[in-house]
N, C-alpha and C. Protein backbone atom coordinates (compact mmCIF):
# COMPACT_ATOMS: atom_id res chain seq x y z
N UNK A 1 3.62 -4.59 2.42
CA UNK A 1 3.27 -4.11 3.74
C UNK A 1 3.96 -2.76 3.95
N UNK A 2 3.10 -1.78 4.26
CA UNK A 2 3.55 -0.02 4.31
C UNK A 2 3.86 -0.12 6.15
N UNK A 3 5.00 0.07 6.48
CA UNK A 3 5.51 0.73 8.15
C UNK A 3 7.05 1.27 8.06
N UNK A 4 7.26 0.72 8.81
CA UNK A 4 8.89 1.18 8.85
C UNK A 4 9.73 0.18 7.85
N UNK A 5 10.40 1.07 7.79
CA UNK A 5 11.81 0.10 7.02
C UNK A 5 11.17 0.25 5.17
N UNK A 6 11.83 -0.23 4.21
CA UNK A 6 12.06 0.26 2.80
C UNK A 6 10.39 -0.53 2.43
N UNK A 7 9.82 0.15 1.68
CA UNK A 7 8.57 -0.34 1.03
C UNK A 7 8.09 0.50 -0.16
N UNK A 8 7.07 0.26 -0.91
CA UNK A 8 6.56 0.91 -2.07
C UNK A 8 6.52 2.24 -1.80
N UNK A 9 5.63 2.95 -0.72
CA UNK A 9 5.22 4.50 -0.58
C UNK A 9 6.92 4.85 -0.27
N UNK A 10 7.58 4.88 0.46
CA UNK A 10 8.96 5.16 1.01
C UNK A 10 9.23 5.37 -0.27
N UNK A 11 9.59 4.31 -1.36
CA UNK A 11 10.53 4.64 -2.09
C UNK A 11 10.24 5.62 -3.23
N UNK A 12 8.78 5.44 -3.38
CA UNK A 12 8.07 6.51 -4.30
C UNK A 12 8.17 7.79 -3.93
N UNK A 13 7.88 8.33 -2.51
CA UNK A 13 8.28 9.35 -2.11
C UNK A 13 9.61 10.03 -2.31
N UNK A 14 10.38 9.05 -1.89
CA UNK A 14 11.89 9.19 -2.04
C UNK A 14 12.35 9.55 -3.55
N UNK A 15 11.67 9.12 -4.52
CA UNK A 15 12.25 9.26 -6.03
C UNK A 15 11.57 10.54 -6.05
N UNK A 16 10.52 10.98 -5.85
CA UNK A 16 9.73 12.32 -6.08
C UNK A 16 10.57 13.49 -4.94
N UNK A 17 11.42 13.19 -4.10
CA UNK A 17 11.98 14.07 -3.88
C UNK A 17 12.91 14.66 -4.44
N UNK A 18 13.87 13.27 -5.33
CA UNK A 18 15.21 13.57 -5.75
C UNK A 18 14.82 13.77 -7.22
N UNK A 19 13.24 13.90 -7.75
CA UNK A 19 13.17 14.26 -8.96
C UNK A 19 13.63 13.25 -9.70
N UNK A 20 13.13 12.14 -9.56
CA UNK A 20 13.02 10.99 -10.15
C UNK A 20 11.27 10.47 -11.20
N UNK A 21 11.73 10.44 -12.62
CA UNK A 21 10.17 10.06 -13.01
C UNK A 21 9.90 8.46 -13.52
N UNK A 22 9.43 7.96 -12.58
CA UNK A 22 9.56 6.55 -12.32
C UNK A 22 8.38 5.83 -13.83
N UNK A 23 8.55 5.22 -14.12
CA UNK A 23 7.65 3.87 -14.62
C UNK A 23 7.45 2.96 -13.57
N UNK A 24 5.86 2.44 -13.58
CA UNK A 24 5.67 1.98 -12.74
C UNK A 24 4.39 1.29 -13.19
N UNK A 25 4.36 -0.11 -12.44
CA UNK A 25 3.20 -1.08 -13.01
C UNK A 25 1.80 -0.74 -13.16
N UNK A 26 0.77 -0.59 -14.43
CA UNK A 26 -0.04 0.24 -14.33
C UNK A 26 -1.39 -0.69 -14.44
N UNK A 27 -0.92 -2.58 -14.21
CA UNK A 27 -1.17 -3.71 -14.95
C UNK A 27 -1.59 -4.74 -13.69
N UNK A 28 -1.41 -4.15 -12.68
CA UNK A 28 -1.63 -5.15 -11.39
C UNK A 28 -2.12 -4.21 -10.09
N UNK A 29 -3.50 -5.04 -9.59
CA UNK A 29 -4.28 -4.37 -9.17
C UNK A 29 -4.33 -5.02 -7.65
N UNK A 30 -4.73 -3.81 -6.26
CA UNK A 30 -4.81 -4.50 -5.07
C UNK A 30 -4.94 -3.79 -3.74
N UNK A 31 -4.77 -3.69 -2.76
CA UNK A 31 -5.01 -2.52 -1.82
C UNK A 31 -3.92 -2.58 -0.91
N UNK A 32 -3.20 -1.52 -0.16
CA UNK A 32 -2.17 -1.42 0.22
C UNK A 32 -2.35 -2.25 1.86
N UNK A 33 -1.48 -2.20 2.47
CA UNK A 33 -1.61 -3.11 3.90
C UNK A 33 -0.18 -2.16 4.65
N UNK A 34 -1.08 -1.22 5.71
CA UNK A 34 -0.44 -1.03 6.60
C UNK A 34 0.44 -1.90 8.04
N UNK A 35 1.13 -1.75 8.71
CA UNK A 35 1.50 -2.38 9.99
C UNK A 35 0.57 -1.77 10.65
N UNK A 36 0.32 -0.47 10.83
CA UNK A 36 -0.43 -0.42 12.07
C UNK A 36 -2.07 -1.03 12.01
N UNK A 37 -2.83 -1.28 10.69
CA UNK A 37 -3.27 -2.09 10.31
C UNK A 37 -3.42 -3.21 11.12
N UNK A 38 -2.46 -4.08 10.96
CA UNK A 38 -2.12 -5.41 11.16
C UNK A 38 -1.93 -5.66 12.21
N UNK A 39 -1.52 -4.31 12.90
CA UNK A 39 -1.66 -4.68 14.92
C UNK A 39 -2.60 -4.31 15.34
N UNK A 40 -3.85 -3.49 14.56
CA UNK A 40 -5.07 -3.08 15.18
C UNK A 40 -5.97 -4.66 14.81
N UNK A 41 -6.08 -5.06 13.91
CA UNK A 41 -6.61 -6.23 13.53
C UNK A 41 -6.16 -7.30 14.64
N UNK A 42 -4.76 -7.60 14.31
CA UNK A 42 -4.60 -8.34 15.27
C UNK A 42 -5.15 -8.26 16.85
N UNK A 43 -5.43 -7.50 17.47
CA UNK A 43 -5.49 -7.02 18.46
C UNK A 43 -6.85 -7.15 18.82
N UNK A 44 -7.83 -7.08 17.63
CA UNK A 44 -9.18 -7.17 17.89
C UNK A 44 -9.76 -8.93 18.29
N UNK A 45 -8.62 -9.16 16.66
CA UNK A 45 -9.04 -10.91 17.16
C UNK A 45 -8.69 -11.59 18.19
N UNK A 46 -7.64 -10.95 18.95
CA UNK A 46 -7.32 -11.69 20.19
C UNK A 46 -8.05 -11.64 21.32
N UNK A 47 -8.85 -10.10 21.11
CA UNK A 47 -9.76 -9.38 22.13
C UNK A 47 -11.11 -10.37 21.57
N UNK A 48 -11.40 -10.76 20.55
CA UNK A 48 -12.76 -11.00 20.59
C UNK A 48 -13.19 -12.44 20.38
N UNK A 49 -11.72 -12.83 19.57
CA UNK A 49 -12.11 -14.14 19.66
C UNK A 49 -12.88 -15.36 18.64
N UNK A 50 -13.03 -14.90 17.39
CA UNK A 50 -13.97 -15.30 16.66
C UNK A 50 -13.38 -16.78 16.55
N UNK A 51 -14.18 -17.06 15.16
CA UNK A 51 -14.15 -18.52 15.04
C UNK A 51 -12.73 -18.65 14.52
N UNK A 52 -11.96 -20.20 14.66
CA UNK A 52 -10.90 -20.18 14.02
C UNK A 52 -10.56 -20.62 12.52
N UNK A 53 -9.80 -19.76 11.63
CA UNK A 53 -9.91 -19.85 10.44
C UNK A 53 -8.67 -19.16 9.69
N UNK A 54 -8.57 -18.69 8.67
CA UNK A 54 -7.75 -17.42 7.21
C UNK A 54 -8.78 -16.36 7.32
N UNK A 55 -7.94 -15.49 8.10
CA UNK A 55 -8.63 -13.75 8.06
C UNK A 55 -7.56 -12.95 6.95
N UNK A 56 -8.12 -12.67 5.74
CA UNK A 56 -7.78 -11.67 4.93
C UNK A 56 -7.32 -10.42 5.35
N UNK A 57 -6.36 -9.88 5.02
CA UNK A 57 -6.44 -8.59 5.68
C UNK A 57 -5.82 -7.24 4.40
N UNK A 58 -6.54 -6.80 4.33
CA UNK A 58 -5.76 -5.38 3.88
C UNK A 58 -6.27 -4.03 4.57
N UNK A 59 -5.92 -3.24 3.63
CA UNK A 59 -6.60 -1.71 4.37
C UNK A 59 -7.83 -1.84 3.38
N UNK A 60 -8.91 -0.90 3.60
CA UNK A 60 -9.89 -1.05 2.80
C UNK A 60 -9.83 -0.03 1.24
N UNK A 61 -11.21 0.31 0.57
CA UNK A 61 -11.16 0.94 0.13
C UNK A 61 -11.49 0.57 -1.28
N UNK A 62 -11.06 1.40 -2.09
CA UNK A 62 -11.28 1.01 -3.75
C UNK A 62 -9.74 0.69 -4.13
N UNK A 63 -9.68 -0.80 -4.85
CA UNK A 63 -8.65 -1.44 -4.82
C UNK A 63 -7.89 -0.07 -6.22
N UNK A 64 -6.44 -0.33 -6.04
CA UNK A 64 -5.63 0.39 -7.03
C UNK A 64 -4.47 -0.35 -7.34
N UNK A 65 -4.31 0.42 -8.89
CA UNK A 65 -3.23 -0.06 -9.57
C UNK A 65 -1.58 0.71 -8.49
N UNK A 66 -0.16 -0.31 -9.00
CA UNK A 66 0.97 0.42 -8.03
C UNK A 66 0.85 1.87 -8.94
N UNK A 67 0.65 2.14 -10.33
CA UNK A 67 1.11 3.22 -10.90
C UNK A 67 0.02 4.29 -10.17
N UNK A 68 -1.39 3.87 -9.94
CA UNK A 68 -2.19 5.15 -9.38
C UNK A 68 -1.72 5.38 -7.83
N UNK A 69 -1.35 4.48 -7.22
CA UNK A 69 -0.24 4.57 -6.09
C UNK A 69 0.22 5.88 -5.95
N UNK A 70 1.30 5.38 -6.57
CA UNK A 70 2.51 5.89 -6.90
C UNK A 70 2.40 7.22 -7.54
N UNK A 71 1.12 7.47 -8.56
CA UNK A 71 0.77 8.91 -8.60
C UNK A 71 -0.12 9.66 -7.28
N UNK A 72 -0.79 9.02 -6.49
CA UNK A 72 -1.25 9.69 -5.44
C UNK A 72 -0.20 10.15 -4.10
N UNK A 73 1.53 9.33 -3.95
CA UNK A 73 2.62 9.80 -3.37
C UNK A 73 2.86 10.87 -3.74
N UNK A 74 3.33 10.79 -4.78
CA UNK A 74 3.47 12.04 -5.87
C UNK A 74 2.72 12.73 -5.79
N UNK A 75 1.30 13.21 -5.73
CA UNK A 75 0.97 14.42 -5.37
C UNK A 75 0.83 14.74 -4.07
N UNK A 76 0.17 13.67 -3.34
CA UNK A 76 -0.02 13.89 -1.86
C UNK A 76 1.60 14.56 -1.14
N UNK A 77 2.54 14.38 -1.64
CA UNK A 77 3.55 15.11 -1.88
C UNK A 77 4.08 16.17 -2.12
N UNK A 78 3.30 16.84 -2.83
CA UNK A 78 3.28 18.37 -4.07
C UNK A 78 3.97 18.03 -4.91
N UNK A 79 4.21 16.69 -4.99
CA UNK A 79 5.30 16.67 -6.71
C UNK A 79 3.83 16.66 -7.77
N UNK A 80 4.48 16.69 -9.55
CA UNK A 80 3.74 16.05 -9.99
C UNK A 80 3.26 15.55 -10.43
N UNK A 81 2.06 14.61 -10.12
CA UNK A 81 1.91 13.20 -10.50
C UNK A 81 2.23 12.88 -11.91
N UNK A 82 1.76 13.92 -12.94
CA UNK A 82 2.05 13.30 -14.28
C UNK A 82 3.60 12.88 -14.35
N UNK A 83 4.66 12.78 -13.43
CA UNK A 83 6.01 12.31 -13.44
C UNK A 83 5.73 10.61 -13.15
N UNK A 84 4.78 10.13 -13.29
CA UNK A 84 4.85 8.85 -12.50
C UNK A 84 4.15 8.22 -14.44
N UNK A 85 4.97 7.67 -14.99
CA UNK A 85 4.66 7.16 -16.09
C UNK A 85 4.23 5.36 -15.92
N UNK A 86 2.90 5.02 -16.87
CA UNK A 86 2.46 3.54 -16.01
C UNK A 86 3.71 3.09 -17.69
N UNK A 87 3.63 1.64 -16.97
CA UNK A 87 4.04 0.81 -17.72
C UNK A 87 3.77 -0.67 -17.64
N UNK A 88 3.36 -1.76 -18.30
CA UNK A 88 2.95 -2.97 -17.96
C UNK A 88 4.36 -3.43 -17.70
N UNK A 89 3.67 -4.74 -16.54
CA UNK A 89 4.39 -5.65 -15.97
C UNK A 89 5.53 -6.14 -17.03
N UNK A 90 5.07 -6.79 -18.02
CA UNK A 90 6.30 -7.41 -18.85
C UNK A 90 6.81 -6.78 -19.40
N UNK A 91 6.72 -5.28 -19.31
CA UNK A 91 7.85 -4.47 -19.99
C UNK A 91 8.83 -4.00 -18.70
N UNK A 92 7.79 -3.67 -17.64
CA UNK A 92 8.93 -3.09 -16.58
C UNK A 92 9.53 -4.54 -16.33
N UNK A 93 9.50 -6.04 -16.08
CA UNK A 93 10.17 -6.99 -16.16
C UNK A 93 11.42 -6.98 -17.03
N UNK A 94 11.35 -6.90 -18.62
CA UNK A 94 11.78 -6.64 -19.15
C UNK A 94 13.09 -5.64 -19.29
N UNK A 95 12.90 -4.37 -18.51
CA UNK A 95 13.70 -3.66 -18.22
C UNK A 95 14.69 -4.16 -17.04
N UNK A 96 14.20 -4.86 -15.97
CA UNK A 96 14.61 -4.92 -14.72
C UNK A 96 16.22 -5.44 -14.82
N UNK A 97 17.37 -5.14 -14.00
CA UNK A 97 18.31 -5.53 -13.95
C UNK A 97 18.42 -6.80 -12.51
N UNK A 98 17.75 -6.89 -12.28
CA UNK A 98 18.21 -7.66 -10.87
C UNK A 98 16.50 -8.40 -10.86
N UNK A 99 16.73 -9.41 -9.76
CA UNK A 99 15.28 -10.38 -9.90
C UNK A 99 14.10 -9.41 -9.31
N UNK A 100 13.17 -9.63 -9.75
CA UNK A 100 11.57 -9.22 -9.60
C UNK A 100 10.86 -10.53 -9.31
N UNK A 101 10.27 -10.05 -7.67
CA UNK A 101 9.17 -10.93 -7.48
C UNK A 101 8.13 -10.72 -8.14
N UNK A 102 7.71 -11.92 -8.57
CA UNK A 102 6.34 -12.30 -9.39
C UNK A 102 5.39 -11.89 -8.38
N UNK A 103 4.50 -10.95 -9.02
CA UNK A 103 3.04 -10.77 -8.49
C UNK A 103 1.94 -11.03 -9.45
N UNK A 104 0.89 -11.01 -8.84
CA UNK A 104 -0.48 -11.45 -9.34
C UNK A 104 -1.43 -10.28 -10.06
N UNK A 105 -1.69 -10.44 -10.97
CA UNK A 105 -2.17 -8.76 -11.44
C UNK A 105 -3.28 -9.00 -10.82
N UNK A 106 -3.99 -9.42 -9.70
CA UNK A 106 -5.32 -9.04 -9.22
C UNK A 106 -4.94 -9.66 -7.73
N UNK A 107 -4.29 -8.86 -6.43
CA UNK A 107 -4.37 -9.35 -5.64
C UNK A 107 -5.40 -8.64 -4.62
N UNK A 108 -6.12 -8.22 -4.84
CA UNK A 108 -7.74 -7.65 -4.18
C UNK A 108 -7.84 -9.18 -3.38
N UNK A 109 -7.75 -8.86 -1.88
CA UNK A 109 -8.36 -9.97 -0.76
C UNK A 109 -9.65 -9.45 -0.68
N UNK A 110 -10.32 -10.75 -0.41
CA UNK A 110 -11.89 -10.81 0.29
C UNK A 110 -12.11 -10.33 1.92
N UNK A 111 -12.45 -8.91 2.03
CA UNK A 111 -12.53 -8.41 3.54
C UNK A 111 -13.68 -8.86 4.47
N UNK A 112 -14.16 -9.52 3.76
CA UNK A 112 -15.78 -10.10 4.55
C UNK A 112 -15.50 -10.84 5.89
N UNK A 113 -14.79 -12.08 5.64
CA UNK A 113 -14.74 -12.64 6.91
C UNK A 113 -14.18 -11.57 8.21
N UNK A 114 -12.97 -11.01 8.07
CA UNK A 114 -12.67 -10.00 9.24
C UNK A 114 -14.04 -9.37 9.12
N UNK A 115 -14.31 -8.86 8.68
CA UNK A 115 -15.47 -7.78 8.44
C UNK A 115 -16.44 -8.24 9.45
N UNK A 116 -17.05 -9.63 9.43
CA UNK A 116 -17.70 -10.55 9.94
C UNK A 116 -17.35 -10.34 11.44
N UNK A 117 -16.21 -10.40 11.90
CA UNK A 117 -15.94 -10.68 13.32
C UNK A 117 -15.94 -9.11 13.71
N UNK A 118 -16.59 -8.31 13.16
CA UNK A 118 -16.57 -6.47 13.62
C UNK A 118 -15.02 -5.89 13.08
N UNK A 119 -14.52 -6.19 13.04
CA UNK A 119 -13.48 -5.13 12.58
C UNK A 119 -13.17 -4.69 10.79
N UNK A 120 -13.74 -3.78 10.51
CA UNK A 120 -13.43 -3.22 9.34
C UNK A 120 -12.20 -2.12 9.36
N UNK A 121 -11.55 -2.35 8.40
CA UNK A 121 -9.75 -1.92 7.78
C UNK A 121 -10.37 -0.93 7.64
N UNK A 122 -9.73 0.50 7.75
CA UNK A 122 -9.60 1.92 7.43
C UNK A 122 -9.35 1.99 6.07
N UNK A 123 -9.46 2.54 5.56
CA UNK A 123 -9.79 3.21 4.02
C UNK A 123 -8.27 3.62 3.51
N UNK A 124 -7.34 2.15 2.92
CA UNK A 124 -6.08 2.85 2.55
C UNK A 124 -5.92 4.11 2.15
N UNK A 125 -6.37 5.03 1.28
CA UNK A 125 -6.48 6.30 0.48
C UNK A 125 -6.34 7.66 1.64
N UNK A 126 -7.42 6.94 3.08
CA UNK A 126 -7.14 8.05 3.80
C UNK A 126 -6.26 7.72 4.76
N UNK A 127 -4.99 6.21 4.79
CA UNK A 127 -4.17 6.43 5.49
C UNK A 127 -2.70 6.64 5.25
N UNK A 128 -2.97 7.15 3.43
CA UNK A 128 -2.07 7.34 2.90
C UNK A 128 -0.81 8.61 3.02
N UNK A 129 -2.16 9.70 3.80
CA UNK A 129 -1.44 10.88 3.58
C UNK A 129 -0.98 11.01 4.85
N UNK A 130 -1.81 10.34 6.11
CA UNK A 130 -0.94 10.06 7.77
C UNK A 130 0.36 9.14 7.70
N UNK A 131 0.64 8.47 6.60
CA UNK A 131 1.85 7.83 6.65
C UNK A 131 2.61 8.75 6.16
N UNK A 132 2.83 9.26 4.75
CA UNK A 132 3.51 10.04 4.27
C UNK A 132 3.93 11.51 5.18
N UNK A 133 3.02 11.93 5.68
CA UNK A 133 3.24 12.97 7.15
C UNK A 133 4.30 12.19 8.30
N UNK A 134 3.88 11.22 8.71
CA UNK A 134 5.21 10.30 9.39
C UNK A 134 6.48 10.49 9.03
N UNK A 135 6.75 10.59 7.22
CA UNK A 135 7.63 10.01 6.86
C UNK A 135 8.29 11.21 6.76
N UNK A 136 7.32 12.50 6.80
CA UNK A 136 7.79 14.09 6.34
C UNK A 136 8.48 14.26 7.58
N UNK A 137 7.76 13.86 8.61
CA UNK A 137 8.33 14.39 10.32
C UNK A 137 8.89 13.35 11.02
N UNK A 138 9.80 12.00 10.11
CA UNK A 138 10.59 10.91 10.81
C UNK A 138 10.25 10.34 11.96
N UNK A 139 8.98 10.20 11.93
CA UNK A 139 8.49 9.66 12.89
C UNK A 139 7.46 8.28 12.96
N UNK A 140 7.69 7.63 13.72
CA UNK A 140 6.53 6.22 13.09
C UNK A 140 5.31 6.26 13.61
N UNK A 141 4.81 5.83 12.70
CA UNK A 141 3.08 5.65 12.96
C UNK A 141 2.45 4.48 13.82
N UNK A 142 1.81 5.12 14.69
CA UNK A 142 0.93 4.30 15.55
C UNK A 142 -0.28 3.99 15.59
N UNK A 143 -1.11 2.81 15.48
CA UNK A 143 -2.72 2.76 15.22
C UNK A 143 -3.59 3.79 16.02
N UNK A 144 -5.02 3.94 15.62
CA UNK A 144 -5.53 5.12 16.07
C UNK A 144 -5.87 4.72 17.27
């Protein structure tokens, strides 16, 4: 989940400032999930009411690997991207000094049902570069 406080884009940014060239999972696939996201969604279903059920939620878009991520920080940045080296899961495991949560190399959610009740997720890719602008001008992001 991308908002305030330490997360994937934050820290990617953060290594591309201090000139850091990260390895990074190039092996597990999925779409990013904003907060402000998650309070615009929320907000709809309370307003509208649908049936009761498991609403999927991410941002939308064409699902991505963390390493193409992590190269689009990196440039959306002006760093560049070729500093962002992929590496599979069981090697960056492998490397890790401290525990790693297990993820799923395909966590792509099904957006249909929200979709269903009218609210379609914004296009992670284009709310990538309004977060990273947040993060340039310390300021937090609010839904549109």
């Amino acid at each position: 989940v991308i908002g305030d406080g330490n997360n994937f884009i934050r820290t990617m940014a953060n290594l591309a400032e201090r000139e850091v060239d990260p390895s990074v999972v190039s092996d597990q696939t999925g779409r990013l999930t904003l907060t402000t996201t998650i309070a615009e969604a929320t907000q709809h279903l309370l307003e509208v009411r649908p049936e009761h059920g498991v609403y999927n939620l991410t941002n939308g878009g064409e699902p991505m690997t963390w390493y193409e991520i992590a190269r689009s920080v990196y440039e959306l940045g002006g760093h560049d991207r070729e500093r962002v080296s992929p590496t599979s899961t069981a090697d960056y495991f492998a490397k890790a000094t401290t525990p790693i949560a297990p993820r799923p190399t395909n966590s792509v959610l099904s957006l249909e049902k929200i979709a269903g009740s009218g609210f379609v997720p914004t296009d992670a890719a284009n709310e990538l570069p309004r977060y990273l602008e947040s993060l340039r001008q310390n300021t937090t992001v609010t839904p549109h």
